[in-house]
C-alpha atoms as a PDB file:
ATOM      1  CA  UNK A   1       0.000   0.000   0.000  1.00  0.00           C
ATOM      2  CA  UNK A   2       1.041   3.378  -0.968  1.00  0.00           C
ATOM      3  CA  UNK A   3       0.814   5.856   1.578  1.00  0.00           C
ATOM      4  CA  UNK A   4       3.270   8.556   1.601  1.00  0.00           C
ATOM      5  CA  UNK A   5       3.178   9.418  -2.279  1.00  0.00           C
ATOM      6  CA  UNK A   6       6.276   9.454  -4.191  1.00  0.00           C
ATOM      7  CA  UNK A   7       8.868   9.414  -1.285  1.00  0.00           C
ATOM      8  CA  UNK A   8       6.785   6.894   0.473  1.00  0.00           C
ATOM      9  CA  UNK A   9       9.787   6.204   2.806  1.00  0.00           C
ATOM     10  CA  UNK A  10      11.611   9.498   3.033  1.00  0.00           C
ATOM     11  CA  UNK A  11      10.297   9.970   6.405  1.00  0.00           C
ATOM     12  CA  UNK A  12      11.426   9.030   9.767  1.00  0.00           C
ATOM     13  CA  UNK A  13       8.842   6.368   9.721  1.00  0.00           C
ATOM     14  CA  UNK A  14       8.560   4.492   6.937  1.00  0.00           C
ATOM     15  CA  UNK A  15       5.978   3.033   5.001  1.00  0.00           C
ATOM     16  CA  UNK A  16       6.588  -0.407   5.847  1.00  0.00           C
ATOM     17  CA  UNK A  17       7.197   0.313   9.830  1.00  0.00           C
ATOM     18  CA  UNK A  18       3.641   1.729   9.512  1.00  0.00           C
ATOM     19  CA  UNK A  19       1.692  -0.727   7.951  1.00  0.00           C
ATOM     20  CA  UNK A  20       3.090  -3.580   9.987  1.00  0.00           C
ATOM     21  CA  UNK A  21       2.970  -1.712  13.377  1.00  0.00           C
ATOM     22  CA  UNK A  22      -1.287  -1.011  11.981  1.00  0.00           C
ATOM     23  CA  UNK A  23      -1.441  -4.882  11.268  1.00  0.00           C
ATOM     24  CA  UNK A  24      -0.335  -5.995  14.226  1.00  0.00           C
ATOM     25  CA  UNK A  25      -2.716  -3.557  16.362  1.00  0.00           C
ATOM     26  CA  UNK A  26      -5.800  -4.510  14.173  1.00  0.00           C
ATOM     27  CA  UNK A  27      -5.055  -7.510  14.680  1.00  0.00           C
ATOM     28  CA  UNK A  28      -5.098  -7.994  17.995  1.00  0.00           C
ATOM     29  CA  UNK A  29      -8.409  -5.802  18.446  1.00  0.00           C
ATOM     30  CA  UNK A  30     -10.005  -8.495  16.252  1.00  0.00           C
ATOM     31  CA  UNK A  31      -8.586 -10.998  18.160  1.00  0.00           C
ATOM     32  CA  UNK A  32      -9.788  -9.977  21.597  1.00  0.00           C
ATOM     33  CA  UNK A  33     -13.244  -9.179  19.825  1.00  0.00           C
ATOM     34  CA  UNK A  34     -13.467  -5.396  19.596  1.00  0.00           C
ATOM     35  CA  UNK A  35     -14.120  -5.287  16.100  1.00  0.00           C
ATOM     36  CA  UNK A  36     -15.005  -8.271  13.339  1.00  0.00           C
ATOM     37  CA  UNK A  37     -12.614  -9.770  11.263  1.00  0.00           C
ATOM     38  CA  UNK A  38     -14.527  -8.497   8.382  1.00  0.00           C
ATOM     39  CA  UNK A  39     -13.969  -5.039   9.359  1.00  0.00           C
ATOM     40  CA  UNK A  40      -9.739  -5.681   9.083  1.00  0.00           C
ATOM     41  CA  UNK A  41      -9.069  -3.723   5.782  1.00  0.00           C
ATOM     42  CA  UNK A  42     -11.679  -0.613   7.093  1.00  0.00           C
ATOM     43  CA  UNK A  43      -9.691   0.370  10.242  1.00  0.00           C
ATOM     44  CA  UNK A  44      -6.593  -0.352   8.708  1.00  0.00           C
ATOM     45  CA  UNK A  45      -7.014   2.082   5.898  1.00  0.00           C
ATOM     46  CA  UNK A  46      -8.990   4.144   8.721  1.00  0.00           C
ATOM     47  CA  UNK A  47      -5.927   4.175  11.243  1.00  0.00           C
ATOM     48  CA  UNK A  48      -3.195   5.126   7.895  1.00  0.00           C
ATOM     49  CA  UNK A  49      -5.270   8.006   6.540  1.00  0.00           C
ATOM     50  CA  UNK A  50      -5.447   9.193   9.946  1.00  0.00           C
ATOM     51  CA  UNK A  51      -1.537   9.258  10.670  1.00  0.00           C
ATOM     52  CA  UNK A  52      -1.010  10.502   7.316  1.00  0.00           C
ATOM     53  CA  UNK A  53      -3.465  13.450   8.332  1.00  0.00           C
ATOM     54  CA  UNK A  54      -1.043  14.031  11.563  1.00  0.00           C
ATOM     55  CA  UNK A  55       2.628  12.729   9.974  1.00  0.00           C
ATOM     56  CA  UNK A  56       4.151  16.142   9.790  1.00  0.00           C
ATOM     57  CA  UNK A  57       3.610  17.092  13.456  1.00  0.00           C
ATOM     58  CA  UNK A  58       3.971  13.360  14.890  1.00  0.00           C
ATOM     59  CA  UNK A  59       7.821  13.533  12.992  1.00  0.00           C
ATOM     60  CA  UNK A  60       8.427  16.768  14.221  1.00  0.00           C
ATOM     61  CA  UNK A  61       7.653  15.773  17.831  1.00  0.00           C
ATOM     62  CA  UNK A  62      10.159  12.570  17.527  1.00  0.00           C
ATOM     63  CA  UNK A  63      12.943  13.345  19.760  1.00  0.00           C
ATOM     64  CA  UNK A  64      15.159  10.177  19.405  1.00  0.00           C
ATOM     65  CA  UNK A  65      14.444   9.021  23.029  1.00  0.00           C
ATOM     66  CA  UNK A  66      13.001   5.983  21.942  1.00  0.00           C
ATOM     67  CA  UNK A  67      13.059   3.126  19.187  1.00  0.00           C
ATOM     68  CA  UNK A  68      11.001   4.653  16.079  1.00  0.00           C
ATOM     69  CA  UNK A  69       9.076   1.049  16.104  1.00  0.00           C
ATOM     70  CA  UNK A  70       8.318   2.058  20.136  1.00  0.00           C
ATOM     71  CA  UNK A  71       7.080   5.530  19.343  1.00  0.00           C
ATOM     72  CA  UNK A  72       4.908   4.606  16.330  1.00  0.00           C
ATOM     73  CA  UNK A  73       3.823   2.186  18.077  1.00  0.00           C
ATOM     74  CA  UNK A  74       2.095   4.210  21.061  1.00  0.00           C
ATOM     75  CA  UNK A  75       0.981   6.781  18.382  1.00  0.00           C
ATOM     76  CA  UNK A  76      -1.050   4.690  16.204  1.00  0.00           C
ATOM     77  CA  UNK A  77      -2.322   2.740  19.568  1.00  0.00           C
ATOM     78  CA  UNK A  78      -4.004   5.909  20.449  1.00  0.00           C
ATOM     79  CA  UNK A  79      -5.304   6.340  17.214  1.00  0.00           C
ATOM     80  CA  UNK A  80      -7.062   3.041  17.073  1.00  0.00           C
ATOM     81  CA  UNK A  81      -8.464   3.943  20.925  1.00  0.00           C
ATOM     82  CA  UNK A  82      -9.742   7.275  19.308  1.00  0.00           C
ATOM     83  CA  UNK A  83     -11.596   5.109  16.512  1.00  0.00           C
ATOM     84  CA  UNK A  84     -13.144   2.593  18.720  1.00  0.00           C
ATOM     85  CA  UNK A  85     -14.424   5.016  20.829  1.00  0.00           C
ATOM     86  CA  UNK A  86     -15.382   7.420  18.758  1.00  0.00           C
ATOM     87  CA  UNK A  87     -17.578   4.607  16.720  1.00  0.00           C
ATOM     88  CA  UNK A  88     -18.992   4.148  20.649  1.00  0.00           C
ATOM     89  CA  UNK A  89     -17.143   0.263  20.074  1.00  0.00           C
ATOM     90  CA  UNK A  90     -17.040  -2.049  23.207  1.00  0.00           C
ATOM     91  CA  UNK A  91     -14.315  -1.012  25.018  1.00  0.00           C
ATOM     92  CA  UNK A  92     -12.905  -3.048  28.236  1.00  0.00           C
ATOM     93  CA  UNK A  93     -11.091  -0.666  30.535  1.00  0.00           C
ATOM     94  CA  UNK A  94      -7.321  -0.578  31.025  1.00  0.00           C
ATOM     95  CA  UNK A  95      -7.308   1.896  33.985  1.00  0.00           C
ATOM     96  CA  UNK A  96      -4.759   3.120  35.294  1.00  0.00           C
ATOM     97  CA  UNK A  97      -2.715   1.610  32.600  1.00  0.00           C
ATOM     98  CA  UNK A  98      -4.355   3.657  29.655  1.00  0.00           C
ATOM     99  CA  UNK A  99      -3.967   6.746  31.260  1.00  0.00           C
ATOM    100  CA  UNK A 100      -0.301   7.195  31.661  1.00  0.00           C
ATOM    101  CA  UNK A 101       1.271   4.357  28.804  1.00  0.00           C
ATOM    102  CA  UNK A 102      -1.377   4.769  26.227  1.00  0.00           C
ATOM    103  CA  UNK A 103      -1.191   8.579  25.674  1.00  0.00           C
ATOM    104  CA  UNK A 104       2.900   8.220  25.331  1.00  0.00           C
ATOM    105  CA  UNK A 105       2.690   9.417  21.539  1.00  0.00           C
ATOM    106  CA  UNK A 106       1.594  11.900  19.729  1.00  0.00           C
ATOM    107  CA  UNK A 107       2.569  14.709  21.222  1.00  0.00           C
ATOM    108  CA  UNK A 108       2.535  13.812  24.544  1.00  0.00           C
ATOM    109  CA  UNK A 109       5.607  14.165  26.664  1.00  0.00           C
ATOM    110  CA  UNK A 110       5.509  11.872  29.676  1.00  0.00           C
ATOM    111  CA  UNK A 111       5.830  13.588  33.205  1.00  0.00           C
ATOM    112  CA  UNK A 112       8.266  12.243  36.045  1.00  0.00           C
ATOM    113  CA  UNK A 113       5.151  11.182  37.867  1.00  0.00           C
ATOM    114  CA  UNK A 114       3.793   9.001  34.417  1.00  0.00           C
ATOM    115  CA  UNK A 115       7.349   7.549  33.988  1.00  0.00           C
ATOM    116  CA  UNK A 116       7.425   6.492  37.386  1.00  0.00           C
ATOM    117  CA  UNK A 117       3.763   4.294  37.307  1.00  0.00           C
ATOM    118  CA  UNK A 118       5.298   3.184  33.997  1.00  0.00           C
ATOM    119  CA  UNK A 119       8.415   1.652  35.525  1.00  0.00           C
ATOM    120  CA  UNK A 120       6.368   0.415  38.761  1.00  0.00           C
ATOM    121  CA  UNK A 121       3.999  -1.579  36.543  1.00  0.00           C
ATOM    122  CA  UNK A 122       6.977  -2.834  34.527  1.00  0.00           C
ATOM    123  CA  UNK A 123       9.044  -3.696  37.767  1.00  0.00           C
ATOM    124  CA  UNK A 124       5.683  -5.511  38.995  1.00  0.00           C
ATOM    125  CA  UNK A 125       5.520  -7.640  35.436  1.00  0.00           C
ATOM    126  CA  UNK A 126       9.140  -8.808  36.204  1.00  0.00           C
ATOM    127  CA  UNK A 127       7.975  -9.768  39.798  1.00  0.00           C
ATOM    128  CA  UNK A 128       4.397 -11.557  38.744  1.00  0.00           C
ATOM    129  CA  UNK A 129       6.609 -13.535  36.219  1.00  0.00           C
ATOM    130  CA  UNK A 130       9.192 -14.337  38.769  1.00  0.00           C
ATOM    131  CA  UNK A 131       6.415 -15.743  41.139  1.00  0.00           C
ATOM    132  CA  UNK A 132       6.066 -18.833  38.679  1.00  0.00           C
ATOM    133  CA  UNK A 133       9.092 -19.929  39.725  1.00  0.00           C
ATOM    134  CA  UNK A 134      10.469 -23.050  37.960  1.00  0.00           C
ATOM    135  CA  UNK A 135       8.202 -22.032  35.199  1.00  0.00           C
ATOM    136  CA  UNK A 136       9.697 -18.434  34.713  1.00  0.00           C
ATOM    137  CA  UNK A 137      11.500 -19.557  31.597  1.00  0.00           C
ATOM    138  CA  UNK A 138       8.711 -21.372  29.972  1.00  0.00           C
ATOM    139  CA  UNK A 139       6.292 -18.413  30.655  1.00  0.00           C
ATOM    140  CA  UNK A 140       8.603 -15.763  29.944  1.00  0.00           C
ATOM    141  CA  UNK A 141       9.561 -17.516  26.538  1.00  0.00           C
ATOM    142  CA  UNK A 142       6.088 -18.054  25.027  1.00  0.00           C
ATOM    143  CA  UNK A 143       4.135 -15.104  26.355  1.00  0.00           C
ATOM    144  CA  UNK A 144       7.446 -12.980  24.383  1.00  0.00           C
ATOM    145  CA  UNK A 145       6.070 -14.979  20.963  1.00  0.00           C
ATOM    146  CA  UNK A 146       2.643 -14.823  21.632  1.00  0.00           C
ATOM    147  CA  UNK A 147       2.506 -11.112  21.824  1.00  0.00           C
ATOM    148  CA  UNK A 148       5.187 -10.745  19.109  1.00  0.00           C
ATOM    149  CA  UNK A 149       8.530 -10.165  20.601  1.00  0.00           C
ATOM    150  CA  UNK A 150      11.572 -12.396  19.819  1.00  0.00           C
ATOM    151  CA  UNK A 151      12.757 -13.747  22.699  1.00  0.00           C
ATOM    152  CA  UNK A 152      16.894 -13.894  22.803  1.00  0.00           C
ATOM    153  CA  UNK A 153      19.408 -16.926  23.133  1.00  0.00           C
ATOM    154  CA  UNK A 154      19.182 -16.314  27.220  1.00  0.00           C
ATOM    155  CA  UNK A 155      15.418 -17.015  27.093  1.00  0.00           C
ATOM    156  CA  UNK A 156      15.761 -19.963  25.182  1.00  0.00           C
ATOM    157  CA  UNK A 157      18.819 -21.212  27.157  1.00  0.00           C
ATOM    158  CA  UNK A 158      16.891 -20.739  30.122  1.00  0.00           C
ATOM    159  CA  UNK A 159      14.041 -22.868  29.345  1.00  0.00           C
ATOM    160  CA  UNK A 160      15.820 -25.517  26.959  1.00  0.00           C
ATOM    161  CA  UNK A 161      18.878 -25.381  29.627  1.00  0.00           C
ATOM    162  CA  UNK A 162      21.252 -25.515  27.127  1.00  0.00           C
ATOM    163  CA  UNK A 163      22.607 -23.521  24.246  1.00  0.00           C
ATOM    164  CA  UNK A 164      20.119 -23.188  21.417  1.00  0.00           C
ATOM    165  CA  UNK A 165      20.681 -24.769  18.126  1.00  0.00           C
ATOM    166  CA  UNK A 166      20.203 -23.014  14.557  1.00  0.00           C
ATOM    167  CA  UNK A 167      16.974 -24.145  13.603  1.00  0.00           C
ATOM    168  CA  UNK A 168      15.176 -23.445  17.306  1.00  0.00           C
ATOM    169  CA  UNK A 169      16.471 -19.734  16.658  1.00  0.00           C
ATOM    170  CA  UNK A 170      15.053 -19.812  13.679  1.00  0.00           C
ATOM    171  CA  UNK A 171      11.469 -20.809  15.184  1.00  0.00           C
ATOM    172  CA  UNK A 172      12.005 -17.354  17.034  1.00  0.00           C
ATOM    173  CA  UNK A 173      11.674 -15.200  14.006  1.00  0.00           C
ATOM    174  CA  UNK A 174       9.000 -12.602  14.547  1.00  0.00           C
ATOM    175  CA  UNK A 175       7.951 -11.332  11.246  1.00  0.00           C
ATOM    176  CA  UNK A 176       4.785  -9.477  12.244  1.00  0.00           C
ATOM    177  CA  UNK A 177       2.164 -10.459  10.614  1.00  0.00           C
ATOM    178  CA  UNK A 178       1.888 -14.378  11.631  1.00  0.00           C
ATOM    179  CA  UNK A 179      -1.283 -15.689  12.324  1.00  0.00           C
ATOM    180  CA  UNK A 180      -1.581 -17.059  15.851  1.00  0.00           C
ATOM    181  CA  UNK A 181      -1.983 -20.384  14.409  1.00  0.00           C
ATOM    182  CA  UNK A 182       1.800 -20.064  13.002  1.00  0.00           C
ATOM    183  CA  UNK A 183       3.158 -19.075  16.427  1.00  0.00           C
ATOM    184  CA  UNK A 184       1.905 -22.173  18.478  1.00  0.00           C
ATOM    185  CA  UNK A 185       3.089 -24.451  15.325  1.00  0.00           C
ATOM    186  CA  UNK A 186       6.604 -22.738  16.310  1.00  0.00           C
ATOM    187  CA  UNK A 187       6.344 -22.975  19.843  1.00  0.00           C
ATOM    188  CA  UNK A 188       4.677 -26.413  20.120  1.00  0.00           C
ATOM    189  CA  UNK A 189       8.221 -27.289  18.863  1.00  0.00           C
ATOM    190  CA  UNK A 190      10.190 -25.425  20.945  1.00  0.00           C
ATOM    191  CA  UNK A 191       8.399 -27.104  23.978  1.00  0.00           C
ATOM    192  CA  UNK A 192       8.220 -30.608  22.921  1.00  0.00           C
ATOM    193  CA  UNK A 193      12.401 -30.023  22.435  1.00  0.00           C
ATOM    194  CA  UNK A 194      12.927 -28.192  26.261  1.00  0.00           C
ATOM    195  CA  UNK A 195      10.615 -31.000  27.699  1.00  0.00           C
ATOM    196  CA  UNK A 196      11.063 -34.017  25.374  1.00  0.00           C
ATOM    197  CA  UNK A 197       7.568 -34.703  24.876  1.00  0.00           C
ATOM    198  CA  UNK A 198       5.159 -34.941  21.896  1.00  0.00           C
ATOM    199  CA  UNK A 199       2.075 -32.510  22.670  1.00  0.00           C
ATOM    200  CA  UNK A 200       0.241 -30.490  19.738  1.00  0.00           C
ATOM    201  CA  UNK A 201      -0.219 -27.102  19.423  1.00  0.00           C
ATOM    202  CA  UNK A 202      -3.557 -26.877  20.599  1.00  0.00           C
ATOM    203  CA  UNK A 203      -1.830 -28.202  24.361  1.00  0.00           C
ATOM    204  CA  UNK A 204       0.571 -24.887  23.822  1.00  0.00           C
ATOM    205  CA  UNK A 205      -2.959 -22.743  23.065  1.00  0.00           C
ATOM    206  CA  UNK A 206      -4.554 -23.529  26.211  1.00  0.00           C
ATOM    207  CA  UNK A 207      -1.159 -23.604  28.209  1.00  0.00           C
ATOM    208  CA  UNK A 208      -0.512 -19.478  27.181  1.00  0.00           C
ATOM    209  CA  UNK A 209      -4.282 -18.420  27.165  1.00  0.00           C
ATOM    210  CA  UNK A 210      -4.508 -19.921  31.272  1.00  0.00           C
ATOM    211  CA  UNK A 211      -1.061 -18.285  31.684  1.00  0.00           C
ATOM    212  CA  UNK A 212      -2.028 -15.204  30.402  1.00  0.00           C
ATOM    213  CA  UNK A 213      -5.029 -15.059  32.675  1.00  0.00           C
ATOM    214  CA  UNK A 214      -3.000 -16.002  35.503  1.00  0.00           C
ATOM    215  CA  UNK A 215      -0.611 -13.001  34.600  1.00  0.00           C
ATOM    216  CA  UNK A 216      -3.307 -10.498  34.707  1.00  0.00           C
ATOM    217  CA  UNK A 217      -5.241 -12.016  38.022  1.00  0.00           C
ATOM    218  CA  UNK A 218      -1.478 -11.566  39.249  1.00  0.00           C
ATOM    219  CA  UNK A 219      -1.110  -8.005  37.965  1.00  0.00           C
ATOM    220  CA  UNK A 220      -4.554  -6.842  38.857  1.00  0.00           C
ATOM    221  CA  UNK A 221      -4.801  -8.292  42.758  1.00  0.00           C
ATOM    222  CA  UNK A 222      -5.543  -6.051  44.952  1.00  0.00           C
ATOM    223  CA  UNK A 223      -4.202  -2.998  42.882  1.00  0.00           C
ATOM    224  CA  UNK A 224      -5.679  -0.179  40.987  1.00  0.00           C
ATOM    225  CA  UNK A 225      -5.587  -2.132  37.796  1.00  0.00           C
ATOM    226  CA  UNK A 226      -7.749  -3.315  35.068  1.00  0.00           C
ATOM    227  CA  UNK A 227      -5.753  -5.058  33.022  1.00  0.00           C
ATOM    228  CA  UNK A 228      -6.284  -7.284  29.965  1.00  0.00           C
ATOM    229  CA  UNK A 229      -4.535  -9.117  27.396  1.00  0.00           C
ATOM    230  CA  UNK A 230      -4.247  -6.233  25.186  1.00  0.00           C
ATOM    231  CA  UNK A 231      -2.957  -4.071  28.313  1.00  0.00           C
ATOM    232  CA  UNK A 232      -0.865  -6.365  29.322  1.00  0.00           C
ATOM    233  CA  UNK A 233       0.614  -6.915  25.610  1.00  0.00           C
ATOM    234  CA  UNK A 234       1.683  -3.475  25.556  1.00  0.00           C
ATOM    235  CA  UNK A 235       3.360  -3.544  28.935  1.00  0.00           C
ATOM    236  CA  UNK A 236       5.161  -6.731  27.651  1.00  0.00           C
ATOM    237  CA  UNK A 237       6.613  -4.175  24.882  1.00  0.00           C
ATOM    238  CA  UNK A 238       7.405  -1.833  27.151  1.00  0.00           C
ATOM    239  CA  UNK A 239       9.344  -4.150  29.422  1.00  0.00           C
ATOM    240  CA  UNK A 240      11.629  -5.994  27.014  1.00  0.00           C
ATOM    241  CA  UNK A 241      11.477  -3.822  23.371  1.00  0.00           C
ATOM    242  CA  UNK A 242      14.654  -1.921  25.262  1.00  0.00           C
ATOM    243  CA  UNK A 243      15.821  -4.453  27.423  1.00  0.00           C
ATOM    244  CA  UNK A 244      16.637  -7.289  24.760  1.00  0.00           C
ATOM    245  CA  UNK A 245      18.116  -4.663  22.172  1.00  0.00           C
END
């Protein structure tokens, strides 16, 4: 898709970072049910036209602080917020979460106060997923691939306890745009080789979905939280986009 005319990538963000990052978040809002999968190519095209409306001032507000991917990414997850609610969509509610993470984008410069919930919620991610003890590894690994981050050789040493081979890095690959169906192929093999045993990918389905809700009953216990699995994808990004690069 052509979006930025003749020098579609003469910008700081380029046309492919832009579509993929859109993908991704459309996506996911189909996946947890916000919108139909019918409506995919609609709020894509909706979600472009609108940055392309706002490029100029979003590029001239990029400060270099973070990754482009990170910053594009929190701008067009805003936009897609604006959409849904603006169409009066079902929305769940990602408390206090939304209102200091979610705004991080266009335009917005985060205050001390913000960056500080931001690094207590990421600090109490590290500490939920310490609190599966043997399991860290295994949960760490496949919630990473699930919500489309690689994982690196540590993870996978970790969990396989040993070095990883050539082909299981290769099963780490995170193109973007896999279905979910593609990831639990990948990881179903990755398990079966950590803990020599023959399940199917379906057993890897349920295994992250219960994890995930264990993550979030974890994150959300007695706290001002709300989180969800989209919530709690983001704050996955947040944690390890900077760590693991």
């Amino acid at each position: 898709m052509k979006i930025f005319g003749k020098n579609n990538d003469g910008g700081v963000f380029t046309t492919r970072m832009v579509t993929t990052v859109t993908d991704i978040i459309v996506k996911k809002y189909i996946k947890a049910g916000y919108i139909a999968p019918d409506d995919f190519e609609d709020y894509k095209q909706t979600i472009i036209e609108k940055y392309i409306t706002k490029r100029e001032r979003i590029e001239s507000l990029y400060d270099n602080r973070a990754k482009p991917e990170t910053y594009i990414s929190a701008v067009l997850y805003r936009m897609m917020l604006e959409i849904l609610r603006a169409g009066s969509t079902k929305e769940k509610h990602f408390g206090e979460y939304e209102t200091t993470v979610l705004k991080n984008g266009e335009g917005h410069q985060v205050t001390p106060e913000e960056q500080l919930i931001i690094e207590n919620e990421k600090r109490y991610l590290e500490k939920v997923l310490s609190s599966f003890g043997p399991e860290t590894p295994k949960v760490t690994l496949l919630c990473k691939m699930f919500f489309r981050i690689r994982p690196t050789e540590l993870d996978l040493e970790a969990y396989l306890k040993k070095k990883p081979d050539s082909e299981i890095l290769k099963l780490t690959l995170i193109e973007g745009n896999e279905l979910d169906k593609d990831i639990f192929d990948r990881l179903c093999i990755i398990c079966n080789t950590a803990e020599n045993k023959n399940n199917k990918p379906d057993a890897v389905r349920m295994y992250v979905g219960k994890t995930n809700g264990k993550i979030i009953n974890r994150l959300n216990l007695n706290r001002q939280t709300n989180y969800n699995e989209e919530s709690l994808a983001i704050l996955f990004d947040m944690l390890y986009t900077d760590k693991d690069t």
